[in-house]
PDB file of N, CA and C in Angstrom:
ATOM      1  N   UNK A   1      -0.340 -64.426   5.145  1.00  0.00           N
ATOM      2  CA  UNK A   1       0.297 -63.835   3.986  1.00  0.00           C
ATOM      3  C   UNK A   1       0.770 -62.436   4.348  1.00  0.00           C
ATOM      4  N   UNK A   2       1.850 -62.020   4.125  1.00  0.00           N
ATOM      5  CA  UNK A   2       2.566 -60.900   4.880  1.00  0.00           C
ATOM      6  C   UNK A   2       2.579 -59.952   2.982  1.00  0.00           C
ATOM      7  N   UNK A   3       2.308 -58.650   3.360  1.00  0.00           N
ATOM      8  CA  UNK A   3       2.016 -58.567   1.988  1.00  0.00           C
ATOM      9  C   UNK A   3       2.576 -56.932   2.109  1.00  0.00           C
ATOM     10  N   UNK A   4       3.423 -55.988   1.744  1.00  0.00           N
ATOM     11  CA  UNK A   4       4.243 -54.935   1.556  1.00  0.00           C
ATOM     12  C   UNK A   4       3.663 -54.078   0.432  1.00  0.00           C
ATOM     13  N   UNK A   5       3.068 -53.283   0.682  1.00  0.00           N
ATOM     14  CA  UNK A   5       2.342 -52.112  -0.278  1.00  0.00           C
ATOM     15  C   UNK A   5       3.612 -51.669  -0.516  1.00  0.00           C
ATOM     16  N   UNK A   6       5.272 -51.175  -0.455  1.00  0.00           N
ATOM     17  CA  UNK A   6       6.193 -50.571  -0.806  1.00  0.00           C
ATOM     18  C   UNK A   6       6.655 -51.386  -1.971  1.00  0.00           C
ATOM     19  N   UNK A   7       6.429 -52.778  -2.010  1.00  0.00           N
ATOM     20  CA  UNK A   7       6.823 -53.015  -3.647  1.00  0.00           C
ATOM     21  C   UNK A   7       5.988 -52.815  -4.923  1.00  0.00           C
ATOM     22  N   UNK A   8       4.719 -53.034  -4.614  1.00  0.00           N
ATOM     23  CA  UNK A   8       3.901 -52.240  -5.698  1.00  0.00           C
ATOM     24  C   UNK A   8       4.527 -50.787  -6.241  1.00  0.00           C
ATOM     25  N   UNK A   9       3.928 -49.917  -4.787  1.00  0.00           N
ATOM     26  CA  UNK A   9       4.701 -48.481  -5.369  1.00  0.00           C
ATOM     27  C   UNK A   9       6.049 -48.350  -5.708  1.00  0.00           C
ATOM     28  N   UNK A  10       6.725 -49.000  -4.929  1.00  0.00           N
ATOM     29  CA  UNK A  10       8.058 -48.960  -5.800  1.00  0.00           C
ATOM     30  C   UNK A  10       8.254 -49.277  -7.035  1.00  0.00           C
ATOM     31  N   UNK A  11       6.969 -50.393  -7.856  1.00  0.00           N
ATOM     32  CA  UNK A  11       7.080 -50.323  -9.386  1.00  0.00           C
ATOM     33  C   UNK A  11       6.054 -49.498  -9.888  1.00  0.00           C
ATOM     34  N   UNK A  12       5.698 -49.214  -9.482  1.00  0.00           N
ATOM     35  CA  UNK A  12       4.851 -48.025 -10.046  1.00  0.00           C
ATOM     36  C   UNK A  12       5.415 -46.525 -10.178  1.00  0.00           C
ATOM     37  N   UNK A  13       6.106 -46.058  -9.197  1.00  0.00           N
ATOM     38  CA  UNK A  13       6.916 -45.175  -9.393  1.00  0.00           C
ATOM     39  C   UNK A  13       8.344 -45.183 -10.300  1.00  0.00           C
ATOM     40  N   UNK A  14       9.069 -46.409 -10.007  1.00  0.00           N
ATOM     41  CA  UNK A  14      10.239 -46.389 -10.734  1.00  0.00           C
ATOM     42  C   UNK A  14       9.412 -46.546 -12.758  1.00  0.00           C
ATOM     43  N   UNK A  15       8.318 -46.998 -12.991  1.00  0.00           N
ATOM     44  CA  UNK A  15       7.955 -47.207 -14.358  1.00  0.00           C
ATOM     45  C   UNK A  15       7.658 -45.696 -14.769  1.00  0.00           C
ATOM     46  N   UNK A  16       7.137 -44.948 -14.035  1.00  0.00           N
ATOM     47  CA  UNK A  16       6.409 -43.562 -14.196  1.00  0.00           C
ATOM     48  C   UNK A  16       7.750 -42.762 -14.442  1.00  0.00           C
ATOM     49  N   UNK A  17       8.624 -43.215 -13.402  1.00  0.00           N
ATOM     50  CA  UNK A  17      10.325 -42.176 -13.749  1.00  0.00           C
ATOM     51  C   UNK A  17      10.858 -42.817 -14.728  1.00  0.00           C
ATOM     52  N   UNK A  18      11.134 -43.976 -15.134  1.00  0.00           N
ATOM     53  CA  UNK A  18      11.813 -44.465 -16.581  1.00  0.00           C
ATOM     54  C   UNK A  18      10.781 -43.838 -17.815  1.00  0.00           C
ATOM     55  N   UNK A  19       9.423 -43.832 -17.658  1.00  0.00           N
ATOM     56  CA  UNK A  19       8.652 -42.987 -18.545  1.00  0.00           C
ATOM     57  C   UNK A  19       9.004 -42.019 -19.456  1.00  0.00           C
ATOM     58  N   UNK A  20       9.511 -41.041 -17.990  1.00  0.00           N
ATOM     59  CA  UNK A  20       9.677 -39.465 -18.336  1.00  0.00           C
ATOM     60  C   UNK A  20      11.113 -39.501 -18.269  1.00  0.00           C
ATOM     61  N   UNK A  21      11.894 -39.981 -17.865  1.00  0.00           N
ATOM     62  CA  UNK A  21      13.445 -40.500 -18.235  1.00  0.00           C
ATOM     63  C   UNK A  21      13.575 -40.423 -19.853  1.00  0.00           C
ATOM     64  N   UNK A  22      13.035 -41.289 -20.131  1.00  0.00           N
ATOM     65  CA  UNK A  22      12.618 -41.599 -21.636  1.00  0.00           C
ATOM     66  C   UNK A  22      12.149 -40.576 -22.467  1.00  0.00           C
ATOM     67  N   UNK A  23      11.066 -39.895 -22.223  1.00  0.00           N
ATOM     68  CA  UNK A  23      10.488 -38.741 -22.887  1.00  0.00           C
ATOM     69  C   UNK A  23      11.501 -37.332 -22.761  1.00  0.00           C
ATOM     70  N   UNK A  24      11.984 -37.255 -21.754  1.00  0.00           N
ATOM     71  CA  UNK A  24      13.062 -36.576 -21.290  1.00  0.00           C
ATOM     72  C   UNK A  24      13.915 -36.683 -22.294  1.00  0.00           C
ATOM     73  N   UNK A  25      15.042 -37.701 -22.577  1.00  0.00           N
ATOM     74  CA  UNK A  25      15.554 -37.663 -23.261  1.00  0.00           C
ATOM     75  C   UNK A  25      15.520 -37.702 -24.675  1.00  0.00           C
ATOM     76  N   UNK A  26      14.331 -38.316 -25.287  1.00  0.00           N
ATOM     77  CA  UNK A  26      14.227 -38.427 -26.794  1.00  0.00           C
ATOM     78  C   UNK A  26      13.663 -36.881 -27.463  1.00  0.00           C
ATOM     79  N   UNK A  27      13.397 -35.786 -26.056  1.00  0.00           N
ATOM     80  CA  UNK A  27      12.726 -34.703 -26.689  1.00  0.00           C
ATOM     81  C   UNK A  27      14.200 -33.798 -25.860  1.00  0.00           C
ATOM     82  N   UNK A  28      15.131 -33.976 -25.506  1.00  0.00           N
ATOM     83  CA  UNK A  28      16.146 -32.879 -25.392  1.00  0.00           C
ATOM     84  C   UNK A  28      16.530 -32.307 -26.743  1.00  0.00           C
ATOM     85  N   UNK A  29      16.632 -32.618 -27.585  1.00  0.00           N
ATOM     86  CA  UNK A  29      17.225 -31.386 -28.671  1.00  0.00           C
ATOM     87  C   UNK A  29      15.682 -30.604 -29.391  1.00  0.00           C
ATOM     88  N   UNK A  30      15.115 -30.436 -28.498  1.00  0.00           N
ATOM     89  CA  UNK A  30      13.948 -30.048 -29.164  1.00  0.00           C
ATOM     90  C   UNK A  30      13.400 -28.496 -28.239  1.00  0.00           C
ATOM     91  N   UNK A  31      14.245 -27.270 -28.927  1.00  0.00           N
ATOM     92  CA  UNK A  31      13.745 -25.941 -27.588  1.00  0.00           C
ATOM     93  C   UNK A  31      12.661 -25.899 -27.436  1.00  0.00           C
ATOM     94  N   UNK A  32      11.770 -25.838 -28.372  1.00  0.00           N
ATOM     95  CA  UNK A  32      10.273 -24.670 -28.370  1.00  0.00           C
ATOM     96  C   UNK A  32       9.418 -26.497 -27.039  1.00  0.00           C
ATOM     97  N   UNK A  33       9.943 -27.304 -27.072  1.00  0.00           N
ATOM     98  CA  UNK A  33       9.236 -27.859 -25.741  1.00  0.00           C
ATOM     99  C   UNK A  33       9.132 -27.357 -24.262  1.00  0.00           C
ATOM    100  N   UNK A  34      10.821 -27.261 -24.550  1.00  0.00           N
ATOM    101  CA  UNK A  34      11.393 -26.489 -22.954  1.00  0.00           C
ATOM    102  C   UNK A  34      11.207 -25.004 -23.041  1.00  0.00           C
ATOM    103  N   UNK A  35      10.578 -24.641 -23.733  1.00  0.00           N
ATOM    104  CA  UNK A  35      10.632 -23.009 -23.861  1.00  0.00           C
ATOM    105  C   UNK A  35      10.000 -22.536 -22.842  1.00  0.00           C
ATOM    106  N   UNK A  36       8.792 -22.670 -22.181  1.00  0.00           N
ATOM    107  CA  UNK A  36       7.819 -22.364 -20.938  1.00  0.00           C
ATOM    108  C   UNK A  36       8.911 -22.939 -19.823  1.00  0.00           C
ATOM    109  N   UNK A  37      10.106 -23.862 -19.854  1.00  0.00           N
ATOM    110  CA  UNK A  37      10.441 -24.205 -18.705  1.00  0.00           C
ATOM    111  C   UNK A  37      11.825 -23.525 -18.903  1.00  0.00           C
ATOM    112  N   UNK A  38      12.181 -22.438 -19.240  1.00  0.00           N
ATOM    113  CA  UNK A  38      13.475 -21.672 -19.379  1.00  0.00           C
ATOM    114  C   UNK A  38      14.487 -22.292 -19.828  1.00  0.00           C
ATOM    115  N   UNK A  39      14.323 -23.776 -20.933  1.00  0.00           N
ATOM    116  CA  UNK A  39      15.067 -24.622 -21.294  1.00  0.00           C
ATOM    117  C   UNK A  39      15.825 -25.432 -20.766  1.00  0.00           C
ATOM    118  N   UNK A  40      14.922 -25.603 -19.393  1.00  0.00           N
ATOM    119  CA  UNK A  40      15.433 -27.047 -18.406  1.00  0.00           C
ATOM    120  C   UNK A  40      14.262 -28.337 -19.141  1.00  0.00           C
ATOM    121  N   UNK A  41      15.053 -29.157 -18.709  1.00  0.00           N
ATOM    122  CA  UNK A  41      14.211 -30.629 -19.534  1.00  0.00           C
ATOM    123  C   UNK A  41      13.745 -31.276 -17.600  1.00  0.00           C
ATOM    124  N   UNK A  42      13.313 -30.561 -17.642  1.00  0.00           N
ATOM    125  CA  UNK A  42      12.350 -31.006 -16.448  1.00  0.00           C
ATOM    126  C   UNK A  42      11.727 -32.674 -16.505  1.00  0.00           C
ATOM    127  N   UNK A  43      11.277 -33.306 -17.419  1.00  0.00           N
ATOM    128  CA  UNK A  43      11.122 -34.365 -17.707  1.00  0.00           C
ATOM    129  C   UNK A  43      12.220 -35.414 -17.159  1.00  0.00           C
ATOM    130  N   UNK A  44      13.318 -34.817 -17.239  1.00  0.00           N
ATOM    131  CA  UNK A  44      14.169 -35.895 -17.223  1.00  0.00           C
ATOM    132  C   UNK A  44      14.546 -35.592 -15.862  1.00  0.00           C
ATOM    133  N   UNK A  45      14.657 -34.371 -15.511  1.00  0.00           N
ATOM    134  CA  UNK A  45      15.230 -34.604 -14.093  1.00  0.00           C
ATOM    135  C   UNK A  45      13.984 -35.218 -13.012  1.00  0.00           C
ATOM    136  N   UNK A  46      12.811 -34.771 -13.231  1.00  0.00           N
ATOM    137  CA  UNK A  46      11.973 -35.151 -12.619  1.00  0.00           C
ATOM    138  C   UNK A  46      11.791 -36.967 -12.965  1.00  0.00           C
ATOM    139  N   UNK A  47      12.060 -37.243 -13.612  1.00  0.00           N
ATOM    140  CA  UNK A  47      12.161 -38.218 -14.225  1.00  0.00           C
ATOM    141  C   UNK A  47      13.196 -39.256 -13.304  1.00  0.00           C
ATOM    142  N   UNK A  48      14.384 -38.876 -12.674  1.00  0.00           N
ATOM    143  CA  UNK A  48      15.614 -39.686 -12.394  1.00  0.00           C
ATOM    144  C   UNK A  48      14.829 -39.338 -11.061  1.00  0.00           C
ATOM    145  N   UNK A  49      14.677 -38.080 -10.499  1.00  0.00           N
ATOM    146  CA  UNK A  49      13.727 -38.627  -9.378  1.00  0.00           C
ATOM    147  C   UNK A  49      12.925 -39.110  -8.903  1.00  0.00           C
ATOM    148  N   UNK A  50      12.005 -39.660 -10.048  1.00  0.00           N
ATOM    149  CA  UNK A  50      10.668 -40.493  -9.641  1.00  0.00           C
ATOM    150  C   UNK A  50      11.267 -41.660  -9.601  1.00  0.00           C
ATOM    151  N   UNK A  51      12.226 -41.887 -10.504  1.00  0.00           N
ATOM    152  CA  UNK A  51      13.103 -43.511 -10.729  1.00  0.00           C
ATOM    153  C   UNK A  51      13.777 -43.812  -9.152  1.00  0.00           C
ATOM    154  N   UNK A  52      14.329 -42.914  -8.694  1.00  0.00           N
ATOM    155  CA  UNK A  52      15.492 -42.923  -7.245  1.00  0.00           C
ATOM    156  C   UNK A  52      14.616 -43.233  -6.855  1.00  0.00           C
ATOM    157  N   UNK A  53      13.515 -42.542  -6.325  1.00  0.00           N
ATOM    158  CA  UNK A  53      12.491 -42.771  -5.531  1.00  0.00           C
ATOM    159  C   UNK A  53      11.741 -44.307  -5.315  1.00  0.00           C
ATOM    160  N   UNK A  54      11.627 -44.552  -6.636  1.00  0.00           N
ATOM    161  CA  UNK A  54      10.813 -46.132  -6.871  1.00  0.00           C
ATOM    162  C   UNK A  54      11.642 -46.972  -6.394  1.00  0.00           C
ATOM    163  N   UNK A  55      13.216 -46.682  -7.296  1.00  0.00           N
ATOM    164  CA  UNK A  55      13.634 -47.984  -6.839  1.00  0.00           C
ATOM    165  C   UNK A  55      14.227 -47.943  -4.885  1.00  0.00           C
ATOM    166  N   UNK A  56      14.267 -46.700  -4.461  1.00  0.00           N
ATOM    167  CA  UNK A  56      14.680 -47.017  -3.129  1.00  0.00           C
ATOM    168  C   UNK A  56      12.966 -47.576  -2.252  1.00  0.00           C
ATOM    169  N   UNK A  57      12.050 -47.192  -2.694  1.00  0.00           N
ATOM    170  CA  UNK A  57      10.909 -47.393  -1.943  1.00  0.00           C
ATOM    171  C   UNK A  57      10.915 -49.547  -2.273  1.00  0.00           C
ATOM    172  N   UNK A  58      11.623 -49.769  -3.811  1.00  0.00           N
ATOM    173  CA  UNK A  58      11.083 -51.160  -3.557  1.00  0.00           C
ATOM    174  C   UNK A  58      12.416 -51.631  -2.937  1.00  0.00           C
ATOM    175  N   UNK A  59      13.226 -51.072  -2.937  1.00  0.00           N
ATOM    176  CA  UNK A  59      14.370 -52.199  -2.379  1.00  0.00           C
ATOM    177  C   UNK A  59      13.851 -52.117  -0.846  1.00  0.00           C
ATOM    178  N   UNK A  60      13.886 -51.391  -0.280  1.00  0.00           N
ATOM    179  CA  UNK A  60      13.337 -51.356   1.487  1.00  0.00           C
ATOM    180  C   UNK A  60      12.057 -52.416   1.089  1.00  0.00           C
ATOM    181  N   UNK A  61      11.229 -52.133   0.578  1.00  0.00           N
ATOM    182  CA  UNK A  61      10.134 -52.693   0.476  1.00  0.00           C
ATOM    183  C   UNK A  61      10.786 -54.574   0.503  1.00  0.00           C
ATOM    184  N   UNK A  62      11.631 -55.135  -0.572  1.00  0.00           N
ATOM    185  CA  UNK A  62      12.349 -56.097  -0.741  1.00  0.00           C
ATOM    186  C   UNK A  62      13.018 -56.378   0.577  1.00  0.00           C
ATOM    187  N   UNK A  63      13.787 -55.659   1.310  1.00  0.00           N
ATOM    188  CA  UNK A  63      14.341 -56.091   2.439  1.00  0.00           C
ATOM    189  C   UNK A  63      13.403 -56.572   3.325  1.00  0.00           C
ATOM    190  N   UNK A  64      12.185 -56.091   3.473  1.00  0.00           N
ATOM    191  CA  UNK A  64      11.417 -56.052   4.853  1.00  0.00           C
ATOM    192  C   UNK A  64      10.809 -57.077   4.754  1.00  0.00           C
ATOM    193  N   UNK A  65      10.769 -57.400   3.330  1.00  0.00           N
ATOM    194  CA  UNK A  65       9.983 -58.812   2.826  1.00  0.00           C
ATOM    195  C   UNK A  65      10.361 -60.066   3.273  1.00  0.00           C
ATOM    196  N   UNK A  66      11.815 -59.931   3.455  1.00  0.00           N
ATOM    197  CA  UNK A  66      12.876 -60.760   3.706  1.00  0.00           C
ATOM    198  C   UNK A  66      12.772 -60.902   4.973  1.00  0.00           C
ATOM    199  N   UNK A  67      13.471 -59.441   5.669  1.00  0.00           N
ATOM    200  CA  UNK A  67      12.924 -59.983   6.886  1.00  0.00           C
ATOM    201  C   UNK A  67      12.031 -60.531   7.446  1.00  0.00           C
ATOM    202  N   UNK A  68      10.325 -60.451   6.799  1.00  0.00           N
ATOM    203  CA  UNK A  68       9.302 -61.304   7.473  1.00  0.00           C
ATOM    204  C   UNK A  68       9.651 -62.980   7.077  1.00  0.00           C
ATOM    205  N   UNK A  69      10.198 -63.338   6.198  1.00  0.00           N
ATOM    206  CA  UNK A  69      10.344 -64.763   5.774  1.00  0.00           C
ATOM    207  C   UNK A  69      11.249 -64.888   6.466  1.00  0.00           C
ATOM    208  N   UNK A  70      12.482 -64.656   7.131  1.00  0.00           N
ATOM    209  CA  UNK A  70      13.679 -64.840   8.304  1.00  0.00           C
ATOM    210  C   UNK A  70      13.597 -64.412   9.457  1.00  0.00           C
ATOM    211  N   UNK A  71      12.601 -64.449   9.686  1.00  0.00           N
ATOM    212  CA  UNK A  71      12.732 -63.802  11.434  1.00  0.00           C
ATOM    213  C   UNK A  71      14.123 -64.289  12.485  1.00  0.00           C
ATOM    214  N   UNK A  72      14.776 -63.160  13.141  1.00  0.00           N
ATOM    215  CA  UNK A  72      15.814 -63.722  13.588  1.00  0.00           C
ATOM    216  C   UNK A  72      16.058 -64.414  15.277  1.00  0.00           C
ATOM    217  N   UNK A  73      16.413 -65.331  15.021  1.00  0.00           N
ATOM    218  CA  UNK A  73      16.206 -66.123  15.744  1.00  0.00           C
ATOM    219  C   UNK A  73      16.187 -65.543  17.729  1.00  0.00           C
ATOM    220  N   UNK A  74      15.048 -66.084  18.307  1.00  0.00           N
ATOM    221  CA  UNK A  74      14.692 -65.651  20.073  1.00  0.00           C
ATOM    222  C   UNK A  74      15.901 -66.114  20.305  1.00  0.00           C
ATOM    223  N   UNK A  75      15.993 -65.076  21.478  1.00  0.00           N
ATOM    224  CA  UNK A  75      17.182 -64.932  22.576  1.00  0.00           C
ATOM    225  C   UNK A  75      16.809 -65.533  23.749  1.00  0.00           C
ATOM    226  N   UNK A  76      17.636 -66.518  24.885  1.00  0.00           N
ATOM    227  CA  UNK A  76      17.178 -67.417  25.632  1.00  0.00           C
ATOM    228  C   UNK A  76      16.883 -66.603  26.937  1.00  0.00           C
ATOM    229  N   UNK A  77      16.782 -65.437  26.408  1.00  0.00           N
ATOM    230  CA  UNK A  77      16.578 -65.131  28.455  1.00  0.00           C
ATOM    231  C   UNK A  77      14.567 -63.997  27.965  1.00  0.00           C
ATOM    232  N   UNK A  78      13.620 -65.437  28.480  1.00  0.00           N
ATOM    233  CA  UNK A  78      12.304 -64.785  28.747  1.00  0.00           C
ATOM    234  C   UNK A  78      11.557 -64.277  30.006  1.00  0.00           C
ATOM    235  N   UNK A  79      11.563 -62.921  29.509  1.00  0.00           N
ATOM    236  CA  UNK A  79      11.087 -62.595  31.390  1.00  0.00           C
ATOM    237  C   UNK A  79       9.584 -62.444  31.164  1.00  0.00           C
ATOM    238  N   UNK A  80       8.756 -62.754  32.154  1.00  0.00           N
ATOM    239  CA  UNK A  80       7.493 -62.908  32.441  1.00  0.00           C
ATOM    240  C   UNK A  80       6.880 -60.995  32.173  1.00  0.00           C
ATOM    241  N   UNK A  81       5.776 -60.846  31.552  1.00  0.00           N
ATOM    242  CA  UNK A  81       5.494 -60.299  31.328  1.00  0.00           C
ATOM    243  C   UNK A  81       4.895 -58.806  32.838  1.00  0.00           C
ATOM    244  N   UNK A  82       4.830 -57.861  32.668  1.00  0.00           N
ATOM    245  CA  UNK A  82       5.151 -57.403  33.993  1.00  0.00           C
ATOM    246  C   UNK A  82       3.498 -57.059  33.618  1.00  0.00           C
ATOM    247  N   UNK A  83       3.230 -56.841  35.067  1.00  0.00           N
ATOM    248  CA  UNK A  83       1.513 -56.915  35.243  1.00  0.00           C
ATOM    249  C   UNK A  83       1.020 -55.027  35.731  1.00  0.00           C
ATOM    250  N   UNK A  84      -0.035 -54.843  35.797  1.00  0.00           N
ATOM    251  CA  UNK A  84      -0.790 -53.229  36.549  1.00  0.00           C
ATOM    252  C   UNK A  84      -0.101 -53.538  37.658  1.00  0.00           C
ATOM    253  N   UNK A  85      -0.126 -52.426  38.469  1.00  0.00           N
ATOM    254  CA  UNK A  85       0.422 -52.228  39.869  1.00  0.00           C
ATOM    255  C   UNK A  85      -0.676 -52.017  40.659  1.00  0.00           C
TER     256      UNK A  85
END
């Protein structure tokens, strides 16, 4: 069983950035939140980066998966393994 810890975290991270994506946006018209953050919505940007992040960690994660189920096919020239000297 060939098993890729990068797609877990990749949903675990991309859920944590749609989270604050989310919270991000339903609390932008709201100052006295962003007031300690000089009225950046930190939520949300941090937010699209936890999302980028997830989803690039599961798509690699998805490719590599692939590749273990397709291995591409041996090339006909096998040379004998070379030995100590």
């Amino acid at each position: 069983m060939n098993f890729d810890l990068r797609i877990p975290m990749g949903l675990m991270f991309t859920l944590a950035g749609m989270v604050l994506v989310l919270f991000g946006l339903t609390t932008s018209g709201d100052a006295a939140v962003y007031a300690r953050s000089l009225g950046i919505n930190a939520n949300l940007i941090w937010g699209l980066v936890l999302a980028a992040f997830g989803l690039m960690t599961l798509v690699l994660g998805q490719r590599a998966q692939k590749r273990l189920e397709n291995p591409p096919p041996e090339t006909g020239s096998k040379r004998k393994p070379r030995r100590g000297r």
